[in-house]
PDB file of N, CA and C in Angstrom:
ATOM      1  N   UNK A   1     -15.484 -12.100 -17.783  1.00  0.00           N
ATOM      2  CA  UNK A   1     -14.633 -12.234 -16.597  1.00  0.00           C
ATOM      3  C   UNK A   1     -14.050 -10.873 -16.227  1.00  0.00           C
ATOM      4  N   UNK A   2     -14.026 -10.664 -15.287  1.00  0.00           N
ATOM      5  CA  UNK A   2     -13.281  -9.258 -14.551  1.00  0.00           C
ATOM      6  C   UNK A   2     -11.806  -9.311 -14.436  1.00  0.00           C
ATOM      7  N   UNK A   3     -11.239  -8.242 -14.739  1.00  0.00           N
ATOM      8  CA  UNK A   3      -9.916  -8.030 -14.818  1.00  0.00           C
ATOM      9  C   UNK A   3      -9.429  -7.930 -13.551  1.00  0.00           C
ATOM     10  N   UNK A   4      -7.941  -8.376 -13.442  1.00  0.00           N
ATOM     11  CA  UNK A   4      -7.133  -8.304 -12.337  1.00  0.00           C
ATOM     12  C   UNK A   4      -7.861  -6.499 -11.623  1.00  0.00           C
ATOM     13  N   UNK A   5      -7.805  -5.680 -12.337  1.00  0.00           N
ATOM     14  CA  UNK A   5      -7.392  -4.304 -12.437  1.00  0.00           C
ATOM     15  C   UNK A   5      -8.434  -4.094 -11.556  1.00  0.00           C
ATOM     16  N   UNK A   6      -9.780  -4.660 -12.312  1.00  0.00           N
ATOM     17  CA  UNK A   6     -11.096  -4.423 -11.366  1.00  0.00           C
ATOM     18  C   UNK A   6     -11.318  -4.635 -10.299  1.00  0.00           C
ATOM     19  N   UNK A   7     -10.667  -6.222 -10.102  1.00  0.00           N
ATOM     20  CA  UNK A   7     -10.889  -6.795  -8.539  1.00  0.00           C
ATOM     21  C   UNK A   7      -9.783  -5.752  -7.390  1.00  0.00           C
ATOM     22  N   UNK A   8      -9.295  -5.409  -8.107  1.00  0.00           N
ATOM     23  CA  UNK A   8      -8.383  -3.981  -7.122  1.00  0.00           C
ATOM     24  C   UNK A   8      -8.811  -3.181  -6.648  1.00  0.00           C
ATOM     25  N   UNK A   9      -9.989  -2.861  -7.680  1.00  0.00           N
ATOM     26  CA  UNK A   9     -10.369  -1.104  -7.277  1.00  0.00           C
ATOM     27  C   UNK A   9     -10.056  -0.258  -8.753  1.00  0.00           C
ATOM     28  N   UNK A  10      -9.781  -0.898  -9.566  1.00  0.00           N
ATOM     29  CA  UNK A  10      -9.086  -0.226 -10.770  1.00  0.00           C
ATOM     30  C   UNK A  10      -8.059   0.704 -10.738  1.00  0.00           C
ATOM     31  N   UNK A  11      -7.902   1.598 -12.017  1.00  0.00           N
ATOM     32  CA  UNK A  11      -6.947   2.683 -11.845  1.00  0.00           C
ATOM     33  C   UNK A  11      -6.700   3.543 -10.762  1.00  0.00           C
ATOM     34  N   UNK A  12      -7.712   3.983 -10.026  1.00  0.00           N
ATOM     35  CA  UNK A  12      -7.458   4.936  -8.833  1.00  0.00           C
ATOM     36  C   UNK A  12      -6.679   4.398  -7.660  1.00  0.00           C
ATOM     37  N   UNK A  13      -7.442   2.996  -7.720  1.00  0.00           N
ATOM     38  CA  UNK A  13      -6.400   2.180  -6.780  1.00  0.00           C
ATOM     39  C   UNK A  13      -5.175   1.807  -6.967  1.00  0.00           C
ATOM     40  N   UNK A  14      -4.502   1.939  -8.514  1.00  0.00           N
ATOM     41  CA  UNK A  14      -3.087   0.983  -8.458  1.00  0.00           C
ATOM     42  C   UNK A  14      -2.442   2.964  -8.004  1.00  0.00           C
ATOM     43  N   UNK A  15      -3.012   3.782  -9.167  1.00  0.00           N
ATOM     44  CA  UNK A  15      -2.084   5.703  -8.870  1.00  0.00           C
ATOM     45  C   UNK A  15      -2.120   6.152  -7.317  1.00  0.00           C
ATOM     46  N   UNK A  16      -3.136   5.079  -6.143  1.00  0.00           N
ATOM     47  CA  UNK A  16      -2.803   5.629  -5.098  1.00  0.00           C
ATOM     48  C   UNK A  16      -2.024   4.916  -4.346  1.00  0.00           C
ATOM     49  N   UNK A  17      -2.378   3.739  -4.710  1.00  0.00           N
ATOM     50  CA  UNK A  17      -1.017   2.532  -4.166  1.00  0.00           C
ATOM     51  C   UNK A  17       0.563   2.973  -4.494  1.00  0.00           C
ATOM     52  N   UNK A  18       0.832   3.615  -5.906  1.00  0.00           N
ATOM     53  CA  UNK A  18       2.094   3.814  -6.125  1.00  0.00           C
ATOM     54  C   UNK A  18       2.084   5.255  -5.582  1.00  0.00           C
ATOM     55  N   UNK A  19       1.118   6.772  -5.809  1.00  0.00           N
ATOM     56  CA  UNK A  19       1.900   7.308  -4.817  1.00  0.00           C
ATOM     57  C   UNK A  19       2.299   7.414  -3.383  1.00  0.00           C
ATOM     58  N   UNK A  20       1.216   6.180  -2.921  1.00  0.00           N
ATOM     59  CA  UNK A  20       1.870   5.557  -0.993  1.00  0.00           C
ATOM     60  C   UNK A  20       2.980   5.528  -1.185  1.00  0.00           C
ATOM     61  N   UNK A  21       3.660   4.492  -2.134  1.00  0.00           N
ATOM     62  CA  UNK A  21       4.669   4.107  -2.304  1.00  0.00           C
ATOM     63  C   UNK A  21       6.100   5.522  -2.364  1.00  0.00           C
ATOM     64  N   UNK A  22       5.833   5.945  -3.407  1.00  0.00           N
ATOM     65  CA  UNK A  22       6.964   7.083  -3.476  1.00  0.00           C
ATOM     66  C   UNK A  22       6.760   7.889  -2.134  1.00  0.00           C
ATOM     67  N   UNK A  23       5.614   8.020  -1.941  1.00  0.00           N
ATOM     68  CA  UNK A  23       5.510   9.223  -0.315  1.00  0.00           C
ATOM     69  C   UNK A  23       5.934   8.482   0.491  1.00  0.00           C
ATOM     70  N   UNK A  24       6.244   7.023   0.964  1.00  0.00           N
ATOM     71  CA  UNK A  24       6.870   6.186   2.320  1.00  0.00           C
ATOM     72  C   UNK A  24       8.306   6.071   2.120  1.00  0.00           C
ATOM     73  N   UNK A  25       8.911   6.394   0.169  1.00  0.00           N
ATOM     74  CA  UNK A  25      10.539   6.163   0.172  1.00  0.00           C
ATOM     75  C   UNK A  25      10.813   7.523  -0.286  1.00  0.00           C
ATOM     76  N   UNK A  26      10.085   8.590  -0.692  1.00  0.00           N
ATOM     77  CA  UNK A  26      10.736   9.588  -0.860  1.00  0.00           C
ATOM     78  C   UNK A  26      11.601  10.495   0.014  1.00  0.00           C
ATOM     79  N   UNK A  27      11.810   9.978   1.242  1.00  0.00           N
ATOM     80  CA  UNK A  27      12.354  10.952   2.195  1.00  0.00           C
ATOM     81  C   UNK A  27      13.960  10.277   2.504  1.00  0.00           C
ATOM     82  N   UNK A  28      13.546   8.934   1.413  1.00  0.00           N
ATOM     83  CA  UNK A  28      15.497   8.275   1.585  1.00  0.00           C
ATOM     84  C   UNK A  28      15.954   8.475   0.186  1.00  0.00           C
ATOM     85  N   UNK A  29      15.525   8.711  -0.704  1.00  0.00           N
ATOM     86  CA  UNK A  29      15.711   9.439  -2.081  1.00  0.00           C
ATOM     87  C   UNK A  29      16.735  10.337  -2.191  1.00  0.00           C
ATOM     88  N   UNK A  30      17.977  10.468  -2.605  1.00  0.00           N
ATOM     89  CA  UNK A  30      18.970  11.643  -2.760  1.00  0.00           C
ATOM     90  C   UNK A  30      18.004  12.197  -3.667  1.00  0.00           C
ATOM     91  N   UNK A  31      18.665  13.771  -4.342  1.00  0.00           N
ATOM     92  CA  UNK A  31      18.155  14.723  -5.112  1.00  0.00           C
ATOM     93  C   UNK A  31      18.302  14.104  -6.502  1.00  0.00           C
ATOM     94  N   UNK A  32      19.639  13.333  -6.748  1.00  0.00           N
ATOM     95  CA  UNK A  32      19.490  12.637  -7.795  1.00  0.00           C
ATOM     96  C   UNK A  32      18.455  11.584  -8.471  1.00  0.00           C
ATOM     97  N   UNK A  33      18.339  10.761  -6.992  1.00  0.00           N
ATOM     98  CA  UNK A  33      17.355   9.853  -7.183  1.00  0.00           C
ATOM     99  C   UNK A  33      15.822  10.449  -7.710  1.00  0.00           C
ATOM    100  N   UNK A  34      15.596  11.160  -6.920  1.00  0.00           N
ATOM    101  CA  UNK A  34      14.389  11.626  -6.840  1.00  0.00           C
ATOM    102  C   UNK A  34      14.048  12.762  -8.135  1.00  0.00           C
ATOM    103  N   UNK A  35      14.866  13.072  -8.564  1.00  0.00           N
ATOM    104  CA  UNK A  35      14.935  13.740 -10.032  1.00  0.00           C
ATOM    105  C   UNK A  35      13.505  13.767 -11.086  1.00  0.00           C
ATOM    106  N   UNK A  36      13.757  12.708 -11.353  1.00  0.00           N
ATOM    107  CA  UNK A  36      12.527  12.154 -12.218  1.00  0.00           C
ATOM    108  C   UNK A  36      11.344  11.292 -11.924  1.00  0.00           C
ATOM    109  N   UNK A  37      11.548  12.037 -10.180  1.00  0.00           N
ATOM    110  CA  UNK A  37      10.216  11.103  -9.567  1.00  0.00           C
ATOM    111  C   UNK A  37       8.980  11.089 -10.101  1.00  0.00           C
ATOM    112  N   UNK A  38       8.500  11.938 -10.148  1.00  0.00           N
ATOM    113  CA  UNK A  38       6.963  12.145 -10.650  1.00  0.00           C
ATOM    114  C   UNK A  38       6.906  11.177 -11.875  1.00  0.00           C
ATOM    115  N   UNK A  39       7.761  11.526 -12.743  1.00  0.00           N
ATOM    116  CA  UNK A  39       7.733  11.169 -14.643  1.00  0.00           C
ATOM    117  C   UNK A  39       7.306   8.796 -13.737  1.00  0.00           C
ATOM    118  N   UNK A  40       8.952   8.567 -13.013  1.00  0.00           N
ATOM    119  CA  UNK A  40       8.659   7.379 -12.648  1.00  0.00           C
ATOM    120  C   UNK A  40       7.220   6.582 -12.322  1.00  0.00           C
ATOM    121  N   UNK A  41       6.902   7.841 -11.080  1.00  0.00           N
ATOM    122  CA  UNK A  41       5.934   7.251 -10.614  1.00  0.00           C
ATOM    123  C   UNK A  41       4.592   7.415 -11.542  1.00  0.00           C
ATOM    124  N   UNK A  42       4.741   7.528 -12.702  1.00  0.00           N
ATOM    125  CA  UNK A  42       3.503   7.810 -13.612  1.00  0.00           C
ATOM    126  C   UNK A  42       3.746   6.585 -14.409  1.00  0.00           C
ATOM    127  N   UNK A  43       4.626   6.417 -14.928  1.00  0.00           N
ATOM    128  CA  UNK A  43       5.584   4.890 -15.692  1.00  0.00           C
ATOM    129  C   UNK A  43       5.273   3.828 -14.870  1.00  0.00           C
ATOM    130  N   UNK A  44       5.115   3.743 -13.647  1.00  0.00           N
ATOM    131  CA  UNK A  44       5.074   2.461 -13.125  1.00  0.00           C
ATOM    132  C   UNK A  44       3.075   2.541 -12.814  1.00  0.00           C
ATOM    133  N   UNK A  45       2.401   3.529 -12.336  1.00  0.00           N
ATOM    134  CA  UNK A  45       1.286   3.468 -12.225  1.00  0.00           C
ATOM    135  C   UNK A  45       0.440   3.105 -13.823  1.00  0.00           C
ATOM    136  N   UNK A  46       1.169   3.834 -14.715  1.00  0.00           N
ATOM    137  CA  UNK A  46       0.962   3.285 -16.073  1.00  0.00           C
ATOM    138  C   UNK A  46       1.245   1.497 -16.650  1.00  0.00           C
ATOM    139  N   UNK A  47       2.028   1.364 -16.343  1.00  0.00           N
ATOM    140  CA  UNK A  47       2.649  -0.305 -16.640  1.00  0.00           C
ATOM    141  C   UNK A  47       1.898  -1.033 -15.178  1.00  0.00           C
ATOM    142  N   UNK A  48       1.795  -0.783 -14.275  1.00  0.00           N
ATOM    143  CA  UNK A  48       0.716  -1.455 -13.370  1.00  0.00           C
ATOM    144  C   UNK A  48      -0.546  -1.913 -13.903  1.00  0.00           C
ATOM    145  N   UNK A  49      -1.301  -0.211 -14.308  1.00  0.00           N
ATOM    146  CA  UNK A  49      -2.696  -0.522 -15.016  1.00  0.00           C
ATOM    147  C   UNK A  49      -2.313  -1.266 -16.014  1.00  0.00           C
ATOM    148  N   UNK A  50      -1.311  -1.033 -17.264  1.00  0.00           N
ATOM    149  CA  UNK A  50      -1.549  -2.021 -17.950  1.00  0.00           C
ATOM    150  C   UNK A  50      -1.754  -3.407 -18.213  1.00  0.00           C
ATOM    151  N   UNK A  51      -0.412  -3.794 -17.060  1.00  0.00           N
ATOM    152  CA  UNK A  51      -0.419  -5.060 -17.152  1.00  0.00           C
ATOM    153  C   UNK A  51      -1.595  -6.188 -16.527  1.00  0.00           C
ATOM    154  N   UNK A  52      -2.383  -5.507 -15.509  1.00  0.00           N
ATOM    155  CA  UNK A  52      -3.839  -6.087 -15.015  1.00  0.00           C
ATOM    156  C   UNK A  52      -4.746  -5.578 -15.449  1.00  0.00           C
ATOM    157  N   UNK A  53      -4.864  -5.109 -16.877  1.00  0.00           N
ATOM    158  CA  UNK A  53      -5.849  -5.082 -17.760  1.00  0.00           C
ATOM    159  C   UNK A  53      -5.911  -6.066 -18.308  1.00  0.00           C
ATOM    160  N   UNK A  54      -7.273  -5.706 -19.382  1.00  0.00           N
ATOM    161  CA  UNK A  54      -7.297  -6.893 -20.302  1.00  0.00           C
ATOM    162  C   UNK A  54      -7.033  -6.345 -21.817  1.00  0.00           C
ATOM    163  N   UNK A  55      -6.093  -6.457 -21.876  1.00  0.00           N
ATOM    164  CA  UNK A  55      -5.697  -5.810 -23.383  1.00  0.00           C
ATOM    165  C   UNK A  55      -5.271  -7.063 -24.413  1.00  0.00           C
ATOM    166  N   UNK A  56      -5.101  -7.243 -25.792  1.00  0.00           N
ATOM    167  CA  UNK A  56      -5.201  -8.243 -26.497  1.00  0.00           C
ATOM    168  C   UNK A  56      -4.025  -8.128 -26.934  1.00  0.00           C
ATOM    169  N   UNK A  57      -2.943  -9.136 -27.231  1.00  0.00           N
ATOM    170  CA  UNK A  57      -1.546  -9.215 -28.315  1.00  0.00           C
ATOM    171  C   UNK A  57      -1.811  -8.757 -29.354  1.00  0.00           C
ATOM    172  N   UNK A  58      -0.901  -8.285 -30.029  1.00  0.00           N
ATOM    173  CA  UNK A  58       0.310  -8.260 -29.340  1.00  0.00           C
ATOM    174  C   UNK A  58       0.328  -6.458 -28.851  1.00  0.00           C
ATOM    175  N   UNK A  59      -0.513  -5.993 -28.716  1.00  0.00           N
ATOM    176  CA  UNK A  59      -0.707  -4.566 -28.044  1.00  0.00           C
ATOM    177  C   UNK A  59      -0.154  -4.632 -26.795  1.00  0.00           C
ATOM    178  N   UNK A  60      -0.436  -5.718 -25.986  1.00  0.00           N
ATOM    179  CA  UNK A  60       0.199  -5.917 -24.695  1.00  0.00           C
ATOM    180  C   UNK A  60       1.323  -5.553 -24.262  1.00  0.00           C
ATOM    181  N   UNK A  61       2.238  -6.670 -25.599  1.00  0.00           N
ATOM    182  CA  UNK A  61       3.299  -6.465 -25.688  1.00  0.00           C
ATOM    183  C   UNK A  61       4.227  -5.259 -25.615  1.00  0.00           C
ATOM    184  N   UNK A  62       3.207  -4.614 -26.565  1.00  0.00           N
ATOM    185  CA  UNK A  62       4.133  -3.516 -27.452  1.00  0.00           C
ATOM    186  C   UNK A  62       3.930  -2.017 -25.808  1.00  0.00           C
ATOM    187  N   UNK A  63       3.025  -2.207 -25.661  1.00  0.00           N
ATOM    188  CA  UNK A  63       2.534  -1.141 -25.110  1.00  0.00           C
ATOM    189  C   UNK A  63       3.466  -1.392 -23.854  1.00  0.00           C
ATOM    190  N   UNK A  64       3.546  -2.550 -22.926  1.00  0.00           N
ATOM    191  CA  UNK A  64       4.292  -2.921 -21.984  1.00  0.00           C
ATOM    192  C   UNK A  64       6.260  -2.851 -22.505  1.00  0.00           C
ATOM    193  N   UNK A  65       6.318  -2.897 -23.195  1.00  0.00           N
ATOM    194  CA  UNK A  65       7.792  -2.546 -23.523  1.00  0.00           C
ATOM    195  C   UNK A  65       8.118  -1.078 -23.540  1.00  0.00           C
ATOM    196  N   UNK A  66       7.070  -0.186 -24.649  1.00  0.00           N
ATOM    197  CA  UNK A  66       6.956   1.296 -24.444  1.00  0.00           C
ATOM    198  C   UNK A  66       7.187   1.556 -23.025  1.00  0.00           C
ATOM    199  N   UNK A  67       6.209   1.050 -21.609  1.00  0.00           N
ATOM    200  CA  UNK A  67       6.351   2.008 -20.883  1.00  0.00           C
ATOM    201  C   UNK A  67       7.598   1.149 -19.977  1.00  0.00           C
ATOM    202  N   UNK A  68       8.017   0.093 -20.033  1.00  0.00           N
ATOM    203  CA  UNK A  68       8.787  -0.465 -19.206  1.00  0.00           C
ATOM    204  C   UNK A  68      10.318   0.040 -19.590  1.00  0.00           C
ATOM    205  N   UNK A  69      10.344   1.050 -20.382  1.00  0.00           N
ATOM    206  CA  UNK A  69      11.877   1.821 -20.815  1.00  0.00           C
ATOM    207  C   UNK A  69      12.221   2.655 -19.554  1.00  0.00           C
ATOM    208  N   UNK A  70      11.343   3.383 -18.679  1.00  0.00           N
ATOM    209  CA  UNK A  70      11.822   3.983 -17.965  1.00  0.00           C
ATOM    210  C   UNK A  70      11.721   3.696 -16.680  1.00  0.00           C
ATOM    211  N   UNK A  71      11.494   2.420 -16.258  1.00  0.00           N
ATOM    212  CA  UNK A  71      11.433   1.561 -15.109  1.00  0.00           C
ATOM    213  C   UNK A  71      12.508   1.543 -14.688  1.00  0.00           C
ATOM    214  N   UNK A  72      12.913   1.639 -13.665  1.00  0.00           N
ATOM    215  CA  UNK A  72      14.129   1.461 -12.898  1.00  0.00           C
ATOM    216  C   UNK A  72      13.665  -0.030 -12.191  1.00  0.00           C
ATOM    217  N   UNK A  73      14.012  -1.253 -12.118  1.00  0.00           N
ATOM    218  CA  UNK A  73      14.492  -2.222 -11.826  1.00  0.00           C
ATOM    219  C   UNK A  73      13.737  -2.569 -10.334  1.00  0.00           C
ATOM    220  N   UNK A  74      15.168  -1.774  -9.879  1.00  0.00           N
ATOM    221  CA  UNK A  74      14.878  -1.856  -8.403  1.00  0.00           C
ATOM    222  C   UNK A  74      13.649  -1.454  -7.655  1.00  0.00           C
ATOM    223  N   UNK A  75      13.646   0.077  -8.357  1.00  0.00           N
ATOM    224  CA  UNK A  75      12.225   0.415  -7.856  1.00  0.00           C
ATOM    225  C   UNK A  75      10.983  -0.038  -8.141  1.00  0.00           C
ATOM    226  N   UNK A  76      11.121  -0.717  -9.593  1.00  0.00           N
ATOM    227  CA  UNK A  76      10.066  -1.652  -9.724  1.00  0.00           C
ATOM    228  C   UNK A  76       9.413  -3.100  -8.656  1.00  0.00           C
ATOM    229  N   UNK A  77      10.881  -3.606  -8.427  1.00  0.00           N
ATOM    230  CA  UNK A  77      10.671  -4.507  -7.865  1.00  0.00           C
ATOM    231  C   UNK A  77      10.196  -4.014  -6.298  1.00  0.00           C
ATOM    232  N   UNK A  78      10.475  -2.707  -5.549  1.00  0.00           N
ATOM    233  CA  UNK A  78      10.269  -2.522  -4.239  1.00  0.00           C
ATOM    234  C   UNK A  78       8.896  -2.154  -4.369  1.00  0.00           C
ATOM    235  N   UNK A  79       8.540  -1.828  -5.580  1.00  0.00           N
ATOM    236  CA  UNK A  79       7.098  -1.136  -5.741  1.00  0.00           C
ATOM    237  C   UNK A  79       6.043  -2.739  -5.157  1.00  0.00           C
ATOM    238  N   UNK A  80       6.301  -3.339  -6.440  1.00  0.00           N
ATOM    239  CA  UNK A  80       5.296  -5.201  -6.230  1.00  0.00           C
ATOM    240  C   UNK A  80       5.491  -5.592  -4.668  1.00  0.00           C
ATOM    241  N   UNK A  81       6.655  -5.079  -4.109  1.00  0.00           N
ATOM    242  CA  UNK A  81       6.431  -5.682  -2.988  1.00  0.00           C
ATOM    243  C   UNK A  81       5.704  -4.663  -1.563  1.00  0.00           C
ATOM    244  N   UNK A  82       5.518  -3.712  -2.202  1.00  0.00           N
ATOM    245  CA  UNK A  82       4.388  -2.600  -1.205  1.00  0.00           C
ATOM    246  C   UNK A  82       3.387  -3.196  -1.920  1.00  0.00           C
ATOM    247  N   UNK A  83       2.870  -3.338  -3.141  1.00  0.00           N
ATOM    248  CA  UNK A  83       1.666  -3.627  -3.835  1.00  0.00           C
ATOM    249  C   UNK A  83       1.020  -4.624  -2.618  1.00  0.00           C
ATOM    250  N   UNK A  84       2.242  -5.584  -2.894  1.00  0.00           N
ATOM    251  CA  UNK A  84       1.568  -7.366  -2.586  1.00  0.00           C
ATOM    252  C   UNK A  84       1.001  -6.835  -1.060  1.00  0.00           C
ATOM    253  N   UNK A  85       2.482  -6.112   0.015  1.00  0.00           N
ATOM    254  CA  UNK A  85       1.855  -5.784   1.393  1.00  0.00           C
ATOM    255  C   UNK A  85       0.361  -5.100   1.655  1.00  0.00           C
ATOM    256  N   UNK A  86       0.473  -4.209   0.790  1.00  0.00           N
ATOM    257  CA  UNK A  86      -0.593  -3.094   0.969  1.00  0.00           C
ATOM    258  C   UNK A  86      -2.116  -4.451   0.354  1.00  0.00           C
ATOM    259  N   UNK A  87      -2.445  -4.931  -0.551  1.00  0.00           N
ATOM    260  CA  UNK A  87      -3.582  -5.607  -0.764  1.00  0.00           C
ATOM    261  C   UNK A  87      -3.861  -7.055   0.292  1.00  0.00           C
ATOM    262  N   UNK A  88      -2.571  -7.333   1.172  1.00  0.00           N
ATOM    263  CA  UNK A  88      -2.729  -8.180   2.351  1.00  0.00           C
ATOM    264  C   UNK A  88      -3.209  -7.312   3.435  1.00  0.00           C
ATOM    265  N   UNK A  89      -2.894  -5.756   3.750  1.00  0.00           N
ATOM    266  CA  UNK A  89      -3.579  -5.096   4.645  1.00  0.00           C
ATOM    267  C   UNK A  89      -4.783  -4.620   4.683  1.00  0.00           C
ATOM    268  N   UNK A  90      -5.191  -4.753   3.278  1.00  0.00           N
ATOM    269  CA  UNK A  90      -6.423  -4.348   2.549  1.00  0.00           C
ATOM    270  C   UNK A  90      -7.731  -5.804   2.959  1.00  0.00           C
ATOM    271  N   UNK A  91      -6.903  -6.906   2.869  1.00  0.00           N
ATOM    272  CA  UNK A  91      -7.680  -8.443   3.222  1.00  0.00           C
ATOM    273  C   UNK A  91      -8.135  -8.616   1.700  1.00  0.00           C
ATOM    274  N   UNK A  92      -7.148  -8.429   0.983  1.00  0.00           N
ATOM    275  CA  UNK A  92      -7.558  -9.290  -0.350  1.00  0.00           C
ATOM    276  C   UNK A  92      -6.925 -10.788  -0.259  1.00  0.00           C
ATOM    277  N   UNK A  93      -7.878 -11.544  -1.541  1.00  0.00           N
ATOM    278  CA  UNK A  93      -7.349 -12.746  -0.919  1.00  0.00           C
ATOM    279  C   UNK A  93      -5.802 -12.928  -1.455  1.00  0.00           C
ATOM    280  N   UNK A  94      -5.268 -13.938  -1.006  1.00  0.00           N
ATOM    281  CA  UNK A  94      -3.888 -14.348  -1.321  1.00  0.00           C
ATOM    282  C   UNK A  94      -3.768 -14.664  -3.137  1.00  0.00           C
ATOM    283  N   UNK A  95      -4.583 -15.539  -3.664  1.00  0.00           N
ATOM    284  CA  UNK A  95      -4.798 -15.938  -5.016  1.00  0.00           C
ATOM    285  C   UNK A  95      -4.639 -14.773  -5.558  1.00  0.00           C
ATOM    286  N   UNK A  96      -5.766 -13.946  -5.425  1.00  0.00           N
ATOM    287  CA  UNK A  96      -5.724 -12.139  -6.044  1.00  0.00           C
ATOM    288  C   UNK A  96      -4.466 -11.944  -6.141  1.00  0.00           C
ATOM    289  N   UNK A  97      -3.601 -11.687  -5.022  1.00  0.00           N
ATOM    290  CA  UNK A  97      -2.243 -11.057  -4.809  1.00  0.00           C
ATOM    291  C   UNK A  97      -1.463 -11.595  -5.474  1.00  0.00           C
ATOM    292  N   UNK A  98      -1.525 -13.147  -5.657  1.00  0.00           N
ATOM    293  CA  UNK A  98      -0.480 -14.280  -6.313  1.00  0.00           C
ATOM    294  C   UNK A  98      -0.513 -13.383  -7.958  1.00  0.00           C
ATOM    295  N   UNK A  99      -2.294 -13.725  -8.182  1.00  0.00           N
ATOM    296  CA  UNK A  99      -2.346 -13.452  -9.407  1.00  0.00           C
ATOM    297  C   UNK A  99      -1.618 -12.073 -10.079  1.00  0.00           C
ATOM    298  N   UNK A 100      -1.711 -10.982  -9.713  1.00  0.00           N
ATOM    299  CA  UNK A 100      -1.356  -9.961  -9.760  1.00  0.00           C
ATOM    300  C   UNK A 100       0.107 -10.063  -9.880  1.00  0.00           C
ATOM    301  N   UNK A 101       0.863 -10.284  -9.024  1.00  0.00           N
ATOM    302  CA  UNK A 101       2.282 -10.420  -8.434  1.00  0.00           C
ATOM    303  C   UNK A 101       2.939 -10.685  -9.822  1.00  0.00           C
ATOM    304  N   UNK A 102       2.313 -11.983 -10.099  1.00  0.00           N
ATOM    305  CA  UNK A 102       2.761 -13.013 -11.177  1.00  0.00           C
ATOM    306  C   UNK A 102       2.288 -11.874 -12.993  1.00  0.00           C
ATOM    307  N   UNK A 103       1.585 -11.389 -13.029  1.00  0.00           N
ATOM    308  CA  UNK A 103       1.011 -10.689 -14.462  1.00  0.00           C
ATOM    309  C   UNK A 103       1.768  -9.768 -14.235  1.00  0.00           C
ATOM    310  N   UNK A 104       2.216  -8.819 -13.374  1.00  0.00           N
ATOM    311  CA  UNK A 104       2.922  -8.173 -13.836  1.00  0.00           C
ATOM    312  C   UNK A 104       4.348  -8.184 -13.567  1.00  0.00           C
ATOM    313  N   UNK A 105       4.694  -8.956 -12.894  1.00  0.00           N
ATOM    314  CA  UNK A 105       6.110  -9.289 -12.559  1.00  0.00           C
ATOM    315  C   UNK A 105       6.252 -10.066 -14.016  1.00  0.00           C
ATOM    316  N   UNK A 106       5.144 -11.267 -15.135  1.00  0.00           N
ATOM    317  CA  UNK A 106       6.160 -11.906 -15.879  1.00  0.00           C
ATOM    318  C   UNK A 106       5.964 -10.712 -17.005  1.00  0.00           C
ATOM    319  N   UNK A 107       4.792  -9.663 -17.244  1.00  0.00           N
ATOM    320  CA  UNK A 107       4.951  -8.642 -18.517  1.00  0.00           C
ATOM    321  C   UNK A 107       6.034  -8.030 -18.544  1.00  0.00           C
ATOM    322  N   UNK A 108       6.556  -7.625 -16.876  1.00  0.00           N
ATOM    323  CA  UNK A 108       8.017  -6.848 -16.953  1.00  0.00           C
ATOM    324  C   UNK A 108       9.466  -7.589 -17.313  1.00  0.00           C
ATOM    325  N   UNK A 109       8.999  -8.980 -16.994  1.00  0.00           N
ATOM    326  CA  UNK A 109      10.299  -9.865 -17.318  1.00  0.00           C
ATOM    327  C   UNK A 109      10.200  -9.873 -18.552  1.00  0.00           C
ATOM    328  N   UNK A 110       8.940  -9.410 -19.467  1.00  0.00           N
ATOM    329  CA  UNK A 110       9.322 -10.340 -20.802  1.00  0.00           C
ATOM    330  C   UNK A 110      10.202  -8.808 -21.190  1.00  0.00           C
ATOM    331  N   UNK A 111       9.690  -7.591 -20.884  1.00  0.00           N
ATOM    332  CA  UNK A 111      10.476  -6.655 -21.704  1.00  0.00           C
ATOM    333  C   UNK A 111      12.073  -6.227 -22.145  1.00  0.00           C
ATOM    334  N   UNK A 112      12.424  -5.657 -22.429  1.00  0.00           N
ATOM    335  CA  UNK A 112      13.996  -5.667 -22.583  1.00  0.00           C
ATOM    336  C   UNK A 112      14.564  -4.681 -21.586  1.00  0.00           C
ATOM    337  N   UNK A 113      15.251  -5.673 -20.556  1.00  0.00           N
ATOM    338  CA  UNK A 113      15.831  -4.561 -19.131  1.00  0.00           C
ATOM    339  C   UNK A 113      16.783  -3.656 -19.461  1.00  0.00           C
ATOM    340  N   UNK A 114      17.509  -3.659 -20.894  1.00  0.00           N
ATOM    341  CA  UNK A 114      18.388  -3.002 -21.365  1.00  0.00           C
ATOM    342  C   UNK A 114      17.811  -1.198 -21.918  1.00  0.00           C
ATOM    343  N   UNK A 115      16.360  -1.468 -21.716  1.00  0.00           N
ATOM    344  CA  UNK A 115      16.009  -0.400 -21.891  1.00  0.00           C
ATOM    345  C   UNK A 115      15.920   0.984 -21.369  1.00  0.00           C
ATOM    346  N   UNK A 116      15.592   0.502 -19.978  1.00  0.00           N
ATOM    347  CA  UNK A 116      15.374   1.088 -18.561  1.00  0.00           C
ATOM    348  C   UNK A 116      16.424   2.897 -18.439  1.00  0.00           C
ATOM    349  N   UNK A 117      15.736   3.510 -18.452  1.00  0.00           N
ATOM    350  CA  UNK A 117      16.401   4.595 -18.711  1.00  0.00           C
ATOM    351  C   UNK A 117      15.997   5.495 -17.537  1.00  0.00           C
ATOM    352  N   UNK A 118      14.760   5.750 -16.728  1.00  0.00           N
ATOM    353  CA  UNK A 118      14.500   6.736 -15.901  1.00  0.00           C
ATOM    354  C   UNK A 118      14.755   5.977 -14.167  1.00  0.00           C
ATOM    355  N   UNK A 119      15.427   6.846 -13.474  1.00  0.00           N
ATOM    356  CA  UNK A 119      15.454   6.647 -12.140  1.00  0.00           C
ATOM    357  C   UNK A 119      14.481   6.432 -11.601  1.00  0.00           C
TER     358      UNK A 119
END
């Protein structure tokens, strides 16, 4: 069976989806915010690929907690929702998008939000 990741386009597709993303909000970004942009936007293109791979437990786990320390929350969550827009402008199907939405929205819920350390 083919991975979420594949039916995307794989890796090239989630690192260009997220830097759309930072290049459409980086210009409302204070200097603070934007600080540790790059490091972010590598953390979330990283925990993207991971989580629509096919990787086996509890590696999943472990590996998705590692990178979900420096997730910022918010920006996570504004990210899934350019994801979801951008693969509806793309004409993927809805299921795809559901599916996706849902794998990595519940890998990030399972991690510990107390971790979250990078802007």
């Amino acid at each position: 069976m083919t991975t979420l990741l594949n039916q995307v386009g794989g890796s090239r597709f989630v690192h260009e989806t997220v830097a759309e993303f930072y290049s459409a909000i980086g210009q409302h970004l204070s200097e603070q915010d934007s600080h540790d942009h790059y490091k972010q936007q590598n953390r979330q293109a990283q925990f993207l690929n991971h989580a629509l791979s096919e990787t086996p437990e509890p590696v999943r786990s472990s590996r998705a907690s590692f990178l979900a320390r420096g997730l910022n929350p918010a920006l996570f969550e504004a990210l899934l929702e350019f994801l979801e827009a951008r693969l509806a402008e793309l004409g993927f199907s809805c299921q795809l998008s559901s599916a996706l939405m849902e794998s990595a929205s519940n890998l990030y819920s399972d991690c510990d939000p107390d971790l979250s350390i990078a802007c």
